[in-house]
N, C-alpha and C. Protein backbone atom coordinates (compact mmCIF):
# COMPACT_ATOMS: atom_id res chain seq x y z
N UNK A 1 -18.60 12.20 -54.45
CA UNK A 1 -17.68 11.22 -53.94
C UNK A 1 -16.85 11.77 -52.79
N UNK A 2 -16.08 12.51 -52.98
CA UNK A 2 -15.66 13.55 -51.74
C UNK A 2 -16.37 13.21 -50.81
N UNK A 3 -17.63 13.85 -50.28
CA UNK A 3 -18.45 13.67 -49.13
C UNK A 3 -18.70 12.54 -48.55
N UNK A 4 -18.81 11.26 -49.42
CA UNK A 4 -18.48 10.25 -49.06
C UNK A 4 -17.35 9.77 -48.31
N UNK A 5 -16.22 9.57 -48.83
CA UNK A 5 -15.02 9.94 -48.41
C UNK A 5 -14.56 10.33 -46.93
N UNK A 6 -15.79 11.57 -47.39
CA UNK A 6 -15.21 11.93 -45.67
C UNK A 6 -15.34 11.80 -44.57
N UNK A 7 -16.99 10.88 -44.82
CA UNK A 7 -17.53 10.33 -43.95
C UNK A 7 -17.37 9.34 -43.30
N UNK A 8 -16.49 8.64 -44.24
CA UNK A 8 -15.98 7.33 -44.18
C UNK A 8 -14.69 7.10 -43.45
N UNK A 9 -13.85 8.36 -43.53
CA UNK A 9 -13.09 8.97 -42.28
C UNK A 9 -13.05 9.46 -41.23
N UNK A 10 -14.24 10.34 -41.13
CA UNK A 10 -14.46 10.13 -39.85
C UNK A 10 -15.27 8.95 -38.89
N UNK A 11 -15.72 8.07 -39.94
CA UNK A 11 -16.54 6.75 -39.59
C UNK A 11 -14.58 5.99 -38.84
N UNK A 12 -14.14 6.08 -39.46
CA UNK A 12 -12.99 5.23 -39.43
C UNK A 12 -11.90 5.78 -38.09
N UNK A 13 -11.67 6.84 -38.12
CA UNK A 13 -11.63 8.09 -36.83
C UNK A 13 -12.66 7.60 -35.51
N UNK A 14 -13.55 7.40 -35.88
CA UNK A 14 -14.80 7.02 -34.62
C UNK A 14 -14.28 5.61 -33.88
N UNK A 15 -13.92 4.74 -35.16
CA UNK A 15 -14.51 3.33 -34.43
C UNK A 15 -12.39 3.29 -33.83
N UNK A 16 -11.72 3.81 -34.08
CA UNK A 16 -10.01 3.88 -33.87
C UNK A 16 -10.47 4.21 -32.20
N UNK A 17 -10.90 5.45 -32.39
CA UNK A 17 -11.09 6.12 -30.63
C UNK A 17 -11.81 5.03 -30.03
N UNK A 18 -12.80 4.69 -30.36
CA UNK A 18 -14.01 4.05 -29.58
C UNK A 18 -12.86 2.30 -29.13
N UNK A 19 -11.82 1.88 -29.92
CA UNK A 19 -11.64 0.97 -29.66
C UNK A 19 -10.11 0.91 -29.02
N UNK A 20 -9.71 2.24 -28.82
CA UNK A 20 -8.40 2.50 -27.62
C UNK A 20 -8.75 2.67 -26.50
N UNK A 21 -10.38 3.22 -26.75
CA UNK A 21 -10.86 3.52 -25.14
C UNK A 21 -11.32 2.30 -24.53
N UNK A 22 -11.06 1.27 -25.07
CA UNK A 22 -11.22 -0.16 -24.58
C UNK A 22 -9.98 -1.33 -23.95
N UNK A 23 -8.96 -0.18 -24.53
CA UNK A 23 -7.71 -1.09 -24.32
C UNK A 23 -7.20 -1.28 -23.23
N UNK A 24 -6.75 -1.82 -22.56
CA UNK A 24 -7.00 -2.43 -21.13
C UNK A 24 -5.63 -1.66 -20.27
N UNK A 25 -5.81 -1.39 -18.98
CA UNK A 25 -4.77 -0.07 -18.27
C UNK A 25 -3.95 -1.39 -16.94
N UNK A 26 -2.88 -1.55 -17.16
CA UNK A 26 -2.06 -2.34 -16.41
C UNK A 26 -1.59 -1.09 -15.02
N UNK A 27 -1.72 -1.42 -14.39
CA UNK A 27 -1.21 -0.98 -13.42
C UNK A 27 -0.09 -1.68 -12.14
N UNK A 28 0.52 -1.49 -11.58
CA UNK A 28 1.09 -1.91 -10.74
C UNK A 28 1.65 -0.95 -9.54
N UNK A 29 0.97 -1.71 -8.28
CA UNK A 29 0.71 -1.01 -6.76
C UNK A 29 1.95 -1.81 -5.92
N UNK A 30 2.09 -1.08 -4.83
CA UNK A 30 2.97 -1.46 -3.82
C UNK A 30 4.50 -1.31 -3.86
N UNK A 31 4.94 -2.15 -3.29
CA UNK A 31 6.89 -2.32 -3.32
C UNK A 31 6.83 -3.22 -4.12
N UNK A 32 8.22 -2.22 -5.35
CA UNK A 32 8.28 -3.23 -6.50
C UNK A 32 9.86 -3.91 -5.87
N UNK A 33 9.41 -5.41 -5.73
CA UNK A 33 10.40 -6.17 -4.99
C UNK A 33 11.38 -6.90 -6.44
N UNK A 34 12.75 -6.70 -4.88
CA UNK A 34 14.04 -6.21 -5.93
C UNK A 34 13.98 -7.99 -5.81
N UNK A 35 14.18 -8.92 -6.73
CA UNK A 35 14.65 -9.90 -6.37
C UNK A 35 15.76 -10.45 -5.97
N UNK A 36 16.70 -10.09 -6.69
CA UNK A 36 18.54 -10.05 -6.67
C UNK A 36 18.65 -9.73 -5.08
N UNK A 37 18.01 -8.32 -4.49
CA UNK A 37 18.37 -8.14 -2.94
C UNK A 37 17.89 -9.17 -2.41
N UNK A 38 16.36 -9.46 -2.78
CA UNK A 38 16.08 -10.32 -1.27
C UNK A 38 16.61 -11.81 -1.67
N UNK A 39 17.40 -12.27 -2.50
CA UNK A 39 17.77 -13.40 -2.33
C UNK A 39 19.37 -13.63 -1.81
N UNK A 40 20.12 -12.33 -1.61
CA UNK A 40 21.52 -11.83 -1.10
C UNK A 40 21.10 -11.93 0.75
N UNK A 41 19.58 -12.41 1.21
CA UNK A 41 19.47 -11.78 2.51
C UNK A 41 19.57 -13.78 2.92
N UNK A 42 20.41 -13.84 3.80
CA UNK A 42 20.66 -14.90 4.42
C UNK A 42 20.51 -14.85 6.20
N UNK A 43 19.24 -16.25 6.85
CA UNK A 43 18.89 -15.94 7.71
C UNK A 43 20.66 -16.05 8.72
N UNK A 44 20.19 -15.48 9.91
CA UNK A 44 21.60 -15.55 11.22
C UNK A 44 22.76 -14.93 10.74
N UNK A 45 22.49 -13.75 9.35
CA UNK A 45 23.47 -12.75 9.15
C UNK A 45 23.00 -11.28 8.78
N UNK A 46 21.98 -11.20 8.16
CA UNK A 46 21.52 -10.32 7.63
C UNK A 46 20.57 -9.58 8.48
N UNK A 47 21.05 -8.23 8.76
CA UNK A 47 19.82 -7.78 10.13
C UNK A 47 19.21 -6.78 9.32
N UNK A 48 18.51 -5.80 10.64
CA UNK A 48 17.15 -5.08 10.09
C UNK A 48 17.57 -4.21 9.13
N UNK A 49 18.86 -3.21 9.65
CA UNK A 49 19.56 -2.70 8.84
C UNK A 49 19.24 -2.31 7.15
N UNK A 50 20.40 -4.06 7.24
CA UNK A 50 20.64 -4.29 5.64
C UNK A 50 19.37 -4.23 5.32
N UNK A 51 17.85 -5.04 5.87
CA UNK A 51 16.96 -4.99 4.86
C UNK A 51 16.61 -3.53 4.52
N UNK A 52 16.35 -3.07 5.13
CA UNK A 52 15.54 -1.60 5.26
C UNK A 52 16.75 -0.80 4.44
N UNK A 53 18.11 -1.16 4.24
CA UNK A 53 18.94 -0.36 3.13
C UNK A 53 19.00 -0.81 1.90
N UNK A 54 18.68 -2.47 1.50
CA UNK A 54 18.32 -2.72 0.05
C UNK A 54 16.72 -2.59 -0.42
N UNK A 55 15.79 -2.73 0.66
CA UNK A 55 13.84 -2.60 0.04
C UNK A 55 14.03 -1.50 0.43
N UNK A 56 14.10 -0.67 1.38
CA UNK A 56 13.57 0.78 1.68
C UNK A 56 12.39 0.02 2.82
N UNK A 57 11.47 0.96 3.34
CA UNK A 57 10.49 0.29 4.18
C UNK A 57 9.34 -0.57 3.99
N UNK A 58 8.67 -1.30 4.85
CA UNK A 58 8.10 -2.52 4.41
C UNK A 58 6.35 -1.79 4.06
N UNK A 59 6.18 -2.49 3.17
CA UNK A 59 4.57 -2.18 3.05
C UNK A 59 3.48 -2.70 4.58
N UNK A 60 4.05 -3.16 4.83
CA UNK A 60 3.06 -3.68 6.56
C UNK A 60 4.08 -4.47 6.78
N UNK A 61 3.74 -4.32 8.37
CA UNK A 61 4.50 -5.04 9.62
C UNK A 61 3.57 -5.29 10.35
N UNK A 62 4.16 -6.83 10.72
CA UNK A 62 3.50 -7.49 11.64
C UNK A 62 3.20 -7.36 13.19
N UNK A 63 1.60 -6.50 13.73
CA UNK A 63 1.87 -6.60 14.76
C UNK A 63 1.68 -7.56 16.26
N UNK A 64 1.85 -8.85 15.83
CA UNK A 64 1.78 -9.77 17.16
C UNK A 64 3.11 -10.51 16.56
N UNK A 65 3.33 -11.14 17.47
CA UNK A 65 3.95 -12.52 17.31
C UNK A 65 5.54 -12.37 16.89
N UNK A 66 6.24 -12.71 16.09
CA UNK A 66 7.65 -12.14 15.81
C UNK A 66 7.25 -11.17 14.77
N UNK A 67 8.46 -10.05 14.93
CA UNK A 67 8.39 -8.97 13.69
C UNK A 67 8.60 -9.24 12.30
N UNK A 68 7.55 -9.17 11.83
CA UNK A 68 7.84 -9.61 10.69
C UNK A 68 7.55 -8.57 9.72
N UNK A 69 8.07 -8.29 8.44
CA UNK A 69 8.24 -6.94 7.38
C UNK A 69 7.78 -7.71 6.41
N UNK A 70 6.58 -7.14 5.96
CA UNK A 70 6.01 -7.67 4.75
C UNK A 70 6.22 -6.52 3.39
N UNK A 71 6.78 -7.22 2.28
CA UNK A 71 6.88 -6.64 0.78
C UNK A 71 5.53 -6.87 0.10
N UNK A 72 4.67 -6.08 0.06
CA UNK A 72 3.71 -6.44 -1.12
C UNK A 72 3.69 -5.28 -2.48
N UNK A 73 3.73 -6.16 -3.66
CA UNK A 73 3.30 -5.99 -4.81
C UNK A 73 2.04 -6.32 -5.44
N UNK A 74 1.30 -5.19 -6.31
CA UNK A 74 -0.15 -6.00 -7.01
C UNK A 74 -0.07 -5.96 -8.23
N UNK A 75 -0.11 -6.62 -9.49
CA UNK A 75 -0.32 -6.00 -10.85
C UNK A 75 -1.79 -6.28 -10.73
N UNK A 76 -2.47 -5.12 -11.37
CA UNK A 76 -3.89 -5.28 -11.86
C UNK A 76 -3.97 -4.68 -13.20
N UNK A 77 -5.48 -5.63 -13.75
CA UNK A 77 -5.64 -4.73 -15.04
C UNK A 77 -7.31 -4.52 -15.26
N UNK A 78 -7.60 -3.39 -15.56
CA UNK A 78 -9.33 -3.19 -16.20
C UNK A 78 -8.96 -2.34 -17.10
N UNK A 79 -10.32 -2.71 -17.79
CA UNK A 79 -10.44 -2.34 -18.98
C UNK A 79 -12.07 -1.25 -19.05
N UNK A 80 -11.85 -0.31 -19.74
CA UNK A 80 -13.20 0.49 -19.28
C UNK A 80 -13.30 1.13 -18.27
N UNK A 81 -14.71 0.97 -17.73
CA UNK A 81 -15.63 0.97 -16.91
C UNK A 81 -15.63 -0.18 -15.61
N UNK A 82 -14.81 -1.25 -15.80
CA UNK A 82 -14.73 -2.29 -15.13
C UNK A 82 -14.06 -2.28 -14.08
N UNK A 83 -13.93 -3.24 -13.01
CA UNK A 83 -13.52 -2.89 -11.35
C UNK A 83 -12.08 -3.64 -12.52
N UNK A 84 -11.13 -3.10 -11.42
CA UNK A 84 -9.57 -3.81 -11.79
C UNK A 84 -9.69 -5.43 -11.30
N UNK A 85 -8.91 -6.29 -12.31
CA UNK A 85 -8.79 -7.61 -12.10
C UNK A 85 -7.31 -7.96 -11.70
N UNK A 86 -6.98 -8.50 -10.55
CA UNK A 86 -5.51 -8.92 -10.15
C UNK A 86 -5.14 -10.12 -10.98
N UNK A 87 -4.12 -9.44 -11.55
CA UNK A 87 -3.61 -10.17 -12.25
C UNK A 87 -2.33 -11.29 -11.63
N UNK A 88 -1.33 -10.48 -10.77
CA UNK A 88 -0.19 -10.97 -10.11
C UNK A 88 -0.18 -10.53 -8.84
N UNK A 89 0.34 -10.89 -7.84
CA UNK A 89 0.73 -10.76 -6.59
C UNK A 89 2.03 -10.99 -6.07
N UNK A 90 2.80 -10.28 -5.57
CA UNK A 90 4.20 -11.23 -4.97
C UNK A 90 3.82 -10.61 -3.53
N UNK A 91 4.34 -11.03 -2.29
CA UNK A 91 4.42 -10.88 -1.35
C UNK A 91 5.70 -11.45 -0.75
N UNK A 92 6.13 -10.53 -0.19
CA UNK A 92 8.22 -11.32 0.44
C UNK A 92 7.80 -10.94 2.34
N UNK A 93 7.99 -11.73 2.92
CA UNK A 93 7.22 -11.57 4.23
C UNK A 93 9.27 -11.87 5.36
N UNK A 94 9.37 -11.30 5.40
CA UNK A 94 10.87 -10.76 6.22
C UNK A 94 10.87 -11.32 7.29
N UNK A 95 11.16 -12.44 7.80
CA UNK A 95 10.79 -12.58 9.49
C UNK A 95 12.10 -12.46 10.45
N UNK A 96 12.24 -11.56 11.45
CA UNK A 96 13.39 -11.05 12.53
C UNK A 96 13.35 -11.87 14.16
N UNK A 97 14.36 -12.45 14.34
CA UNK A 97 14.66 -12.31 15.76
C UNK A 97 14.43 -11.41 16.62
N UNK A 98 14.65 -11.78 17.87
CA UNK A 98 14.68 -10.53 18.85
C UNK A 98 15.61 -9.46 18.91
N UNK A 99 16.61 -10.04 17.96
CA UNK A 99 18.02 -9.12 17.98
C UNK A 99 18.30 -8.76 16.98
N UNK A 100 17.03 -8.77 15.73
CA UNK A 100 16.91 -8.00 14.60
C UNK A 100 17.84 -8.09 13.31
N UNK A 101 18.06 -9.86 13.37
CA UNK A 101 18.99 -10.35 12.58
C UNK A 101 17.54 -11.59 11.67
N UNK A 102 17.68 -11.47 10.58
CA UNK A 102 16.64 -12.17 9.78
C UNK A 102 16.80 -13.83 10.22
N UNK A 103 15.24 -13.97 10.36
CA UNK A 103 14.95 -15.59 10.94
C UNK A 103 14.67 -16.47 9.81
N UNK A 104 13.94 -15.52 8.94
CA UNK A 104 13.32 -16.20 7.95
C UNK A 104 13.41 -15.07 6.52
N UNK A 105 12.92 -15.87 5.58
CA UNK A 105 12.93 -15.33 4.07
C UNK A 105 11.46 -15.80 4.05
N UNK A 106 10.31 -15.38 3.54
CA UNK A 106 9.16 -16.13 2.89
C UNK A 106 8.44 -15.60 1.73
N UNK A 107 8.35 -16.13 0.66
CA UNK A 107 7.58 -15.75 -0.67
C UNK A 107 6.04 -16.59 -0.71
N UNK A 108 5.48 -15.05 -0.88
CA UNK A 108 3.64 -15.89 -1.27
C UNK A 108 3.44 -15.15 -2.76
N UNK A 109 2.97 -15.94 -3.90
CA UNK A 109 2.24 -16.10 -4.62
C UNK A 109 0.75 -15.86 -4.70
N UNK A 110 0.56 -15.47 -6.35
CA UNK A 110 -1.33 -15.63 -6.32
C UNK A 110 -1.78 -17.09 -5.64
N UNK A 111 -1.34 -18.31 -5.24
CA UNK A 111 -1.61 -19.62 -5.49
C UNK A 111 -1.82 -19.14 -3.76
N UNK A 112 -1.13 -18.54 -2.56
CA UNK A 112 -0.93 -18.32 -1.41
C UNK A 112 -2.44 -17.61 -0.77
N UNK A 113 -3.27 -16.74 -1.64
CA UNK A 113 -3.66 -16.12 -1.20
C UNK A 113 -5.37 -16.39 -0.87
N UNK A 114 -5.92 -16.29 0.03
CA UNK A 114 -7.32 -16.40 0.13
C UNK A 114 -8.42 -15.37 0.06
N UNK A 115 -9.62 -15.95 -0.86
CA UNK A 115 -10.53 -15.22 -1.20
C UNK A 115 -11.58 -15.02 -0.29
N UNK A 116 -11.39 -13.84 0.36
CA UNK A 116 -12.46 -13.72 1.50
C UNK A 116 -13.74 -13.19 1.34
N UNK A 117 -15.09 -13.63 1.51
CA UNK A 117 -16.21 -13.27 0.98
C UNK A 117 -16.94 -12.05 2.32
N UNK A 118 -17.14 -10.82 1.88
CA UNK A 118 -17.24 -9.72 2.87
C UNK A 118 -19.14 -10.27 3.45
N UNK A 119 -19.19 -10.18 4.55
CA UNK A 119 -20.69 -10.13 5.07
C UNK A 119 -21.63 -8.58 4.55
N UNK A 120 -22.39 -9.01 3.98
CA UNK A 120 -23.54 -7.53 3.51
C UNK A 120 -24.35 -7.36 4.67
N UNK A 121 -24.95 -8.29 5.67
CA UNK A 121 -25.59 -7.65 6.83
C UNK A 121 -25.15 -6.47 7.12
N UNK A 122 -26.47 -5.51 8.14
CA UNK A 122 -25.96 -4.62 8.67
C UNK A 122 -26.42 -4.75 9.95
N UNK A 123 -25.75 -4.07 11.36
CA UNK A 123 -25.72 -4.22 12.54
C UNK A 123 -26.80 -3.14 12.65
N UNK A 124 -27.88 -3.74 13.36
CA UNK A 124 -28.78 -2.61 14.11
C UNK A 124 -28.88 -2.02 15.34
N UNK A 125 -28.96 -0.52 15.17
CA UNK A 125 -29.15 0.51 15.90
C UNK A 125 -30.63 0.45 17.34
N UNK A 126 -30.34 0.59 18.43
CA UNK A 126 -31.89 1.15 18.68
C UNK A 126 -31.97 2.79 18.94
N UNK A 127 -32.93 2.94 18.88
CA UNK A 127 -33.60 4.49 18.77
C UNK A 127 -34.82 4.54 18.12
N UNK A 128 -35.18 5.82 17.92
CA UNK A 128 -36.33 6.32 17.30
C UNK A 128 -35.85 6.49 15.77
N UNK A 129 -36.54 5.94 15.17
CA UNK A 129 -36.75 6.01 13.18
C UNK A 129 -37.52 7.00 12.79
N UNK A 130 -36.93 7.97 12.05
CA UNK A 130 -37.67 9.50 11.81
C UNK A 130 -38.19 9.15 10.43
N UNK A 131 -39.64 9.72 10.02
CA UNK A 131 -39.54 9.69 8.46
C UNK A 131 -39.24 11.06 8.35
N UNK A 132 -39.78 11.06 6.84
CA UNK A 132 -38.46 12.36 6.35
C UNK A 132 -39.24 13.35 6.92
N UNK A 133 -40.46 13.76 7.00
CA UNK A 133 -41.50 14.82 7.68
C UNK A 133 -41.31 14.96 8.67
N UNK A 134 -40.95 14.02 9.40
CA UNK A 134 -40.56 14.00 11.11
C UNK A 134 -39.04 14.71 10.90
N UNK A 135 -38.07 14.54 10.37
CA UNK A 135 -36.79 15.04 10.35
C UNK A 135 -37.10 16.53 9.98
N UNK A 136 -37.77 16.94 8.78
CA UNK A 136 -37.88 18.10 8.34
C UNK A 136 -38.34 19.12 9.00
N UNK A 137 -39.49 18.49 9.79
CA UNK A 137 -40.52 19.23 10.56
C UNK A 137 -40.45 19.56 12.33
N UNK A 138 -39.65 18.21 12.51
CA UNK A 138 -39.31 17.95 14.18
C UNK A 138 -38.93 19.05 14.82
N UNK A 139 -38.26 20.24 14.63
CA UNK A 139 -37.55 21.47 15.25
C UNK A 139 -39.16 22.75 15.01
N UNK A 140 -39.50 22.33 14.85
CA UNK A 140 -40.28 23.74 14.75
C UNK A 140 -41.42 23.88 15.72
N UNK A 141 -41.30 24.79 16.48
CA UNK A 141 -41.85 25.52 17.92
C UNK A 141 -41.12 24.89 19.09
N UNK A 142 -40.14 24.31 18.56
CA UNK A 142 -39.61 23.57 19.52
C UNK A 142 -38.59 24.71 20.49
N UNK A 143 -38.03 25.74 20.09
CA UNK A 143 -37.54 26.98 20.30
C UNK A 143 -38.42 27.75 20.38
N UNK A 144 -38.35 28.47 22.07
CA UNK A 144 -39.32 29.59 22.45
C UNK A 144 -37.95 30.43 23.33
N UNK A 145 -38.22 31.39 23.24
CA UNK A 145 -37.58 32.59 24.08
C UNK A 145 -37.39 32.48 25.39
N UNK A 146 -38.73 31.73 26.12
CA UNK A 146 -38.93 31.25 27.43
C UNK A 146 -37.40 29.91 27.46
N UNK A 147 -36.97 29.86 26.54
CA UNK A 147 -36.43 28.85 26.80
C UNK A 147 -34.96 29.14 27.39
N UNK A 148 -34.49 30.17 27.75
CA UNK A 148 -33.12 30.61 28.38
C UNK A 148 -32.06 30.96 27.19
N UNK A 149 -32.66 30.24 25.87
CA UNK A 149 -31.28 30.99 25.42
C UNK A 149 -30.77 32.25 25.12
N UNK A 150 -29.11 32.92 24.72
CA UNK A 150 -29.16 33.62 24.67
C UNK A 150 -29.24 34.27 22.75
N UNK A 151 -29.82 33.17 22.04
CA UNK A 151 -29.69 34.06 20.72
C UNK A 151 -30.75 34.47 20.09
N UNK A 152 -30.82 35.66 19.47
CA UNK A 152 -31.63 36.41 18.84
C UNK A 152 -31.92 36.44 17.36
């Protein structure tokens, strides 16, 4: 009975590990945005200053058009082996005058954001296509002594 027992503990030991290593890993990336500050920021008073002394610096800035300081946050979560799944998003997008006094306040949401589908084509090259014998083999007698250099 014993031996039983013990097997049955480490059976029980096995399936504990096997099912924490499943338990899913939250993470969270970017500027964790203060809300309390950015709702104290009122446009035609609040300049670059103050922002950059209550967030600290912006995760990206905008470069065309007016300056604009973007806050991004990501929560993601996977589990395993699995690519991470976004779970939340905030984005606080800062927009400045020319005289570096806030124009705008703007909040984007998961609901804000678009799913862009990447192109798999690939752009072709011209040249010569080596097979692997040609790569391996291509240099040899190709170096003669007659040939000026100076190494030995």
């Amino acid at each position: 009975m014993p031996a039983r027992l013990g097997h049955t503990v480490v059976l029980a030991l096995a399936v504990v590990v096997a099912a924490s290593a499943c338990a899913p890993t939250v993470r969270t990336r970017g500027h964790v945005i203060d809300e309390a500050a950015v709702s104290g920021f009122e446009a035609g008073t609040t300049t670059r200053d103050d922002v950059l002394a209550s967030l600290g610096s912006p995760s990206s800035v905008n470069t065309f058009g007016d300056e604009t300081w973007y806050y991004i946050q990501a929560v993601t979560e996977s589990t395993a082996f699995f690519d991470p799944e976004l779970k939340e998003q905030k984005v606080v997008a800062i927009v400045f005058d020319g005289s570096g006094v806030v124009s705008a306040v703007n909040h984007y949401g998961m609901d804000d954001r678009w799913d862009l589908t990447l192109v798999e084509r690939e752009t072709p090259t011209h040249g010569k296509r080596l097979g692997l014998l040609q790569q391996l083999l291509g240099n040899v007698g190709r170096f003669t002594k007659e040939a000026g250099g100076t190494g030995q």
